[in-house]
Protein backbone atom coordinates (compact mmCIF):
# COMPACT_ATOMS: atom_id res chain seq x y z
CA UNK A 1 0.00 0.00 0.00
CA UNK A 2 2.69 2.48 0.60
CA UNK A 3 4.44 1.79 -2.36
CA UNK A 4 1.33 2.28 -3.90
CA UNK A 5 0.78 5.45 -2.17
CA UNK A 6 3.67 6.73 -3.12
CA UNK A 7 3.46 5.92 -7.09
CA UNK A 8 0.25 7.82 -6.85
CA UNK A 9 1.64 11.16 -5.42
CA UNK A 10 5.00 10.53 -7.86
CA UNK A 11 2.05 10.36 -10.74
CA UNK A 12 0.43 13.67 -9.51
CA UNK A 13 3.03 15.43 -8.57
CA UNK A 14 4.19 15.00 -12.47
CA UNK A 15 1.22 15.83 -13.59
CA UNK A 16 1.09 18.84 -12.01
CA UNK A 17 4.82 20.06 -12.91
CA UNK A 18 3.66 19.14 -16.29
CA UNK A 19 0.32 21.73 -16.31
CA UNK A 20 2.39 24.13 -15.13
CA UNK A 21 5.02 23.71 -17.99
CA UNK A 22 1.91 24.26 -20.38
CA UNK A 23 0.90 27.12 -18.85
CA UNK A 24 4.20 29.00 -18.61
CA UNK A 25 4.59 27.84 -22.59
CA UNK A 26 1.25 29.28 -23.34
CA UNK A 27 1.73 32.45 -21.39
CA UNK A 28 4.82 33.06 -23.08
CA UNK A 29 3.43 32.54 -26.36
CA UNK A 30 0.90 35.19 -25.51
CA UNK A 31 3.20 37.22 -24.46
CA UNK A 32 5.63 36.93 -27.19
CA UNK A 33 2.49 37.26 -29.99
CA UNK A 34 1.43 40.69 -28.17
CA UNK A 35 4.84 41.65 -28.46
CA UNK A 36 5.23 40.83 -32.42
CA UNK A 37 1.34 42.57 -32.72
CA UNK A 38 2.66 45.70 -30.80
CA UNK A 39 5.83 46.09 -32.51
CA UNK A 40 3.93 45.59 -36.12
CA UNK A 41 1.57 48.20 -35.55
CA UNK A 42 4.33 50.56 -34.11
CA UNK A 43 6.04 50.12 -37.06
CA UNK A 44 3.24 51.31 -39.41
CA UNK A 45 2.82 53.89 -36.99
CA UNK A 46 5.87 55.23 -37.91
CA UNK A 47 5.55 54.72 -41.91
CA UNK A 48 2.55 56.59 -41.58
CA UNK A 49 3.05 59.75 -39.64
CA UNK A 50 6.92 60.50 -40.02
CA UNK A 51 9.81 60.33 -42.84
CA UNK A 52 13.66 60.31 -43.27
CA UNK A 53 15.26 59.99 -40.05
CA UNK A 54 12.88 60.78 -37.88
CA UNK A 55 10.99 57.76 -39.07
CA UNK A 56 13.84 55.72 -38.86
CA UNK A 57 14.39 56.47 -35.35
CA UNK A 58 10.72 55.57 -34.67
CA UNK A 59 11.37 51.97 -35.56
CA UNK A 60 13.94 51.38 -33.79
CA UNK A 61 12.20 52.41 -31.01
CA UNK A 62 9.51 49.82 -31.74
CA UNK A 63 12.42 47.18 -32.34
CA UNK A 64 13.25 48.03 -28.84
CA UNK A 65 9.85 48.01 -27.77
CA UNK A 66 9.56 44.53 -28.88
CA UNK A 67 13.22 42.97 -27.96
CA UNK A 68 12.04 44.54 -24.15
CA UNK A 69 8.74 42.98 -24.12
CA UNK A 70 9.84 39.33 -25.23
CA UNK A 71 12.86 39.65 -22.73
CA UNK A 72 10.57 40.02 -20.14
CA UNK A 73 8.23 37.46 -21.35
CA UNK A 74 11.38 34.70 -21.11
CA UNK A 75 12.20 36.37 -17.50
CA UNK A 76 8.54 35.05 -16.34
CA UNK A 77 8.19 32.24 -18.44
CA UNK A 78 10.97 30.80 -19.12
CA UNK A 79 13.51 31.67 -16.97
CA UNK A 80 16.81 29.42 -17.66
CA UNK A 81 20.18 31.22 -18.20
CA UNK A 82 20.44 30.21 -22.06
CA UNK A 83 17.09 32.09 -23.34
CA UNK A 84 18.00 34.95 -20.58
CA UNK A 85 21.35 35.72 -22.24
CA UNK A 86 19.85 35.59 -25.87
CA UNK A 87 17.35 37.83 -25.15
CA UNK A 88 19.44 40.19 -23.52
CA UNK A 89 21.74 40.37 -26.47
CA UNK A 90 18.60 41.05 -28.49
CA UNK A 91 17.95 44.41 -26.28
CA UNK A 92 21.44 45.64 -26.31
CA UNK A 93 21.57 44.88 -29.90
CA UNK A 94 18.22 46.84 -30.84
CA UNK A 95 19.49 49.09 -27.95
CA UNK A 96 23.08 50.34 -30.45
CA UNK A 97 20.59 50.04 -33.45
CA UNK A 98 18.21 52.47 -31.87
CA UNK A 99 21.36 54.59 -30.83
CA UNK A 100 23.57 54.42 -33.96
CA UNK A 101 20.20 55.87 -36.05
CA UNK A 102 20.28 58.96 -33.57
CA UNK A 103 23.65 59.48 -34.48
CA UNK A 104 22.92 60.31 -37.73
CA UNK A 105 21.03 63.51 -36.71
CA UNK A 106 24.90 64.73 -36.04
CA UNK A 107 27.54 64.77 -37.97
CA UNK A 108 31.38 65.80 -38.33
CA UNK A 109 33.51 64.80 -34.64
CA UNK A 110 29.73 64.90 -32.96
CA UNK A 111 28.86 61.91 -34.53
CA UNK A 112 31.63 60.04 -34.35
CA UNK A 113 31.80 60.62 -30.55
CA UNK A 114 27.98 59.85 -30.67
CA UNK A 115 28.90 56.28 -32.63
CA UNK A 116 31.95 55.38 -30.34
CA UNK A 117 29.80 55.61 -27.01
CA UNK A 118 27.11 53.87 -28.69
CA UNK A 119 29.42 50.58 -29.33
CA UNK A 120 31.00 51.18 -25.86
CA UNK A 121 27.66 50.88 -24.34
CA UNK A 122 26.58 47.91 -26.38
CA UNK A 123 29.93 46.13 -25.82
CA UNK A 124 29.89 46.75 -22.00
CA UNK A 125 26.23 45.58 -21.76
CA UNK A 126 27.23 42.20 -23.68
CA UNK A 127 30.17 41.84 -21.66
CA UNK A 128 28.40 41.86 -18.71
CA UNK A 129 25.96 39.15 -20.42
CA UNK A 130 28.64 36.94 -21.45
CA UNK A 131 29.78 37.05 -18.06
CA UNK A 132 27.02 35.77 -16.47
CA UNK A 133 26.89 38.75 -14.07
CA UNK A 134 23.28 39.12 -13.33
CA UNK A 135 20.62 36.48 -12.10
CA UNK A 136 18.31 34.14 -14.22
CA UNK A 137 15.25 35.79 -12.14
CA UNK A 138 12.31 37.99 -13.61
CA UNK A 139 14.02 40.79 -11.46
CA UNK A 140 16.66 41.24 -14.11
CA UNK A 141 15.13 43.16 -16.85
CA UNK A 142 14.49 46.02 -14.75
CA UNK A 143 18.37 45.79 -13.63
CA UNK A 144 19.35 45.95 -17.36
CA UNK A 145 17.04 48.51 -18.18
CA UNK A 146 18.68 50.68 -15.43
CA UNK A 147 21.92 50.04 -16.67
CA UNK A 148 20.80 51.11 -19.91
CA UNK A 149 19.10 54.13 -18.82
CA UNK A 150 22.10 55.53 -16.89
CA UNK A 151 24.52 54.98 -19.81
CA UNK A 152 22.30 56.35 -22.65
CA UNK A 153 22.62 59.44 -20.19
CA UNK A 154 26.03 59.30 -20.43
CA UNK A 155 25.73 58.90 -23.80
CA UNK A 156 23.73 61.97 -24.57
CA UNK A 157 25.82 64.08 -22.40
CA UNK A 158 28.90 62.93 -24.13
CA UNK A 159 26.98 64.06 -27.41
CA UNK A 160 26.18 67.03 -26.22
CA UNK A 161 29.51 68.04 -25.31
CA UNK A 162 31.13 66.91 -29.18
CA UNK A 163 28.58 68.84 -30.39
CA UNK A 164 28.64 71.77 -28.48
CA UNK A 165 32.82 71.83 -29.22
CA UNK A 166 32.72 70.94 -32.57
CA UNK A 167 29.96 74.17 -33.25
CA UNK A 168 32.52 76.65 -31.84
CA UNK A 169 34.95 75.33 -33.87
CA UNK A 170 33.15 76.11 -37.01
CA UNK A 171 32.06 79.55 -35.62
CA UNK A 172 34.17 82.86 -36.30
CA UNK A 173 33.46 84.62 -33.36
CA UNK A 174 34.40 82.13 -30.72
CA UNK A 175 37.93 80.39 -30.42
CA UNK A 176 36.69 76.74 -29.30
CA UNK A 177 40.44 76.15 -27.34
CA UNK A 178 39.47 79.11 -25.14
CA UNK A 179 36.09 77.25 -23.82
CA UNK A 180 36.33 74.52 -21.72
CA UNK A 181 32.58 72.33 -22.25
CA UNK A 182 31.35 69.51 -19.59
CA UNK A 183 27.71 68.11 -20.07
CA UNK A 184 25.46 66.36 -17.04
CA UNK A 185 22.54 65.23 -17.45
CA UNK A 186 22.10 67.65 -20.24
CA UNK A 187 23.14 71.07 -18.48
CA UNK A 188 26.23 72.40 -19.61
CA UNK A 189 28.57 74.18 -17.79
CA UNK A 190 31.06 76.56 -19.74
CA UNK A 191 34.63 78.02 -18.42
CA UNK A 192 37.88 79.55 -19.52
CA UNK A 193 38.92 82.66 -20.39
CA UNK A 194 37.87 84.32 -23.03
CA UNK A 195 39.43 88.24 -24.95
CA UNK A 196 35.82 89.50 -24.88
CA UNK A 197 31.73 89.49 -23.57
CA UNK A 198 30.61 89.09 -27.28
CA UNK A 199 32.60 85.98 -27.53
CA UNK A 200 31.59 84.71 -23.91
CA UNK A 201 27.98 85.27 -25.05
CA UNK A 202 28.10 83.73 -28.33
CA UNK A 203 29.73 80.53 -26.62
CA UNK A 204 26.97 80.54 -24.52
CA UNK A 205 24.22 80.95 -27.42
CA UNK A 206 25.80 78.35 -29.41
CA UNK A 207 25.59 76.09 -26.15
CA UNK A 208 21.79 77.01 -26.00
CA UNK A 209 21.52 76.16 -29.63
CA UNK A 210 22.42 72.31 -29.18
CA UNK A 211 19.50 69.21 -29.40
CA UNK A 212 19.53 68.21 -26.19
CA UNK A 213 20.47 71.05 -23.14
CA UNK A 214 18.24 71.54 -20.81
CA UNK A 215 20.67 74.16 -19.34
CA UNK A 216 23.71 76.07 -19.59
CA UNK A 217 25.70 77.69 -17.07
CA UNK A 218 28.88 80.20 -17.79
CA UNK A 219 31.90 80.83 -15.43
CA UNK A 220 33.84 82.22 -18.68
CA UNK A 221 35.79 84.95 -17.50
CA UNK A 222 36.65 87.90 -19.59
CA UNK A 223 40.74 88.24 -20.27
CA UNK A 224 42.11 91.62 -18.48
């Protein structure tokens, strides 16, 4: 009888690991087909309303969209450390896709610097996949979406600061090697020392004049 007994809660306990298989493979199916739907209509979104770059940016956007939602789908359905890692490379792949198109807004030693931090970003995030440094738990796509955050910050301030350089440089009235440019979190600060106010304005205007500052704060002092 105990034998018996035991056979029977071996069967059911089985059974029940193998409902709960079916569900998790059905609910990721879902999940993955909303994410295909969403990212398909995003996409037409974009052919419809915009053009050039701007629509080119847009889907990306939705790529990202959808490499997001499917990562999170295999972080509650599926989570094993094979199908975690491969999704993750999907999202910092579509992540440098979505951040290489930007770049092309710029151009000259501003995009350039724009396309370097890109790849350093993407490399850094797939290093840390390869590595294994992270947890196969639903938890982690927030973590990596943090990480991402905080360096397309860095990112745009690095941007910001090519571009703000690389605009003196092609003005007359300012010499770019007298201005010293740092970027945070999109407020610029500007120093150095400068022959006049006209040129310590114009630096300043220029500054104003880039995608992307929120701010811009002068300590250029005039030369006596």
């Amino acid at each position: 009888m105990k034998k018996l007994a035991l056979i029977t809660l071996a069967m059911m306990a089985s059974a029940s690991i193998a409902v709960a298989q079916n569900a998790d493979s059905s609910a990721y199916k879902a999940a993955h087909d909303k994410a295909t739907s969403d990212y398909k209509a995003a996409k037409d979104r974009c052919s419809d309303t915009l053009s050039g770059n701007a629509k080119d940016v847009c889907q990306e956007e939705a790529k990202v969209a959808r490499a997001r939602s499917e990562s999170d789908a295999v972080a509650h359905h599926k989570n094993n450390k094979r199908d975690l890692e491969k999704a993750h490379k999907k999202v910092a792949e579509a992540e440098y896709d979505l951040a290489k198109e930007k770049c092309d807004d710029l151009s000259g030693d501003a995009k350039s610097a724009c396309v370097s931090q890109a790849k350093s970003v993407r490399d850094t995030s797939l290093a840390s996949i390869k590595s294994g440094s992270y947890s196969t738990t639903a938890a982690v796509t927030d973590t990596m979406r943090e990480k991402t955050a905080d360096a397309g910050e860095v990112m745009s301030d690095s941007v910001i600061t090519a571009k703000v350089k690389a605009d003196m440089a092609a003005d007359s009235h300012v010499k770019a090697m007298d201005v010293h440019v740092e970027t945070q979190k999109g407020v610029v600060t500007l120093s150095g020392f400068v022959p006049s106010k006209a040129e310590a304005d114009r630096a300043v205007q220029l500054a104003r004049g880039v995608k992307g500052v929120n701010e811009v704060k002068s300590s250029i002092q005039i030369k006596k």
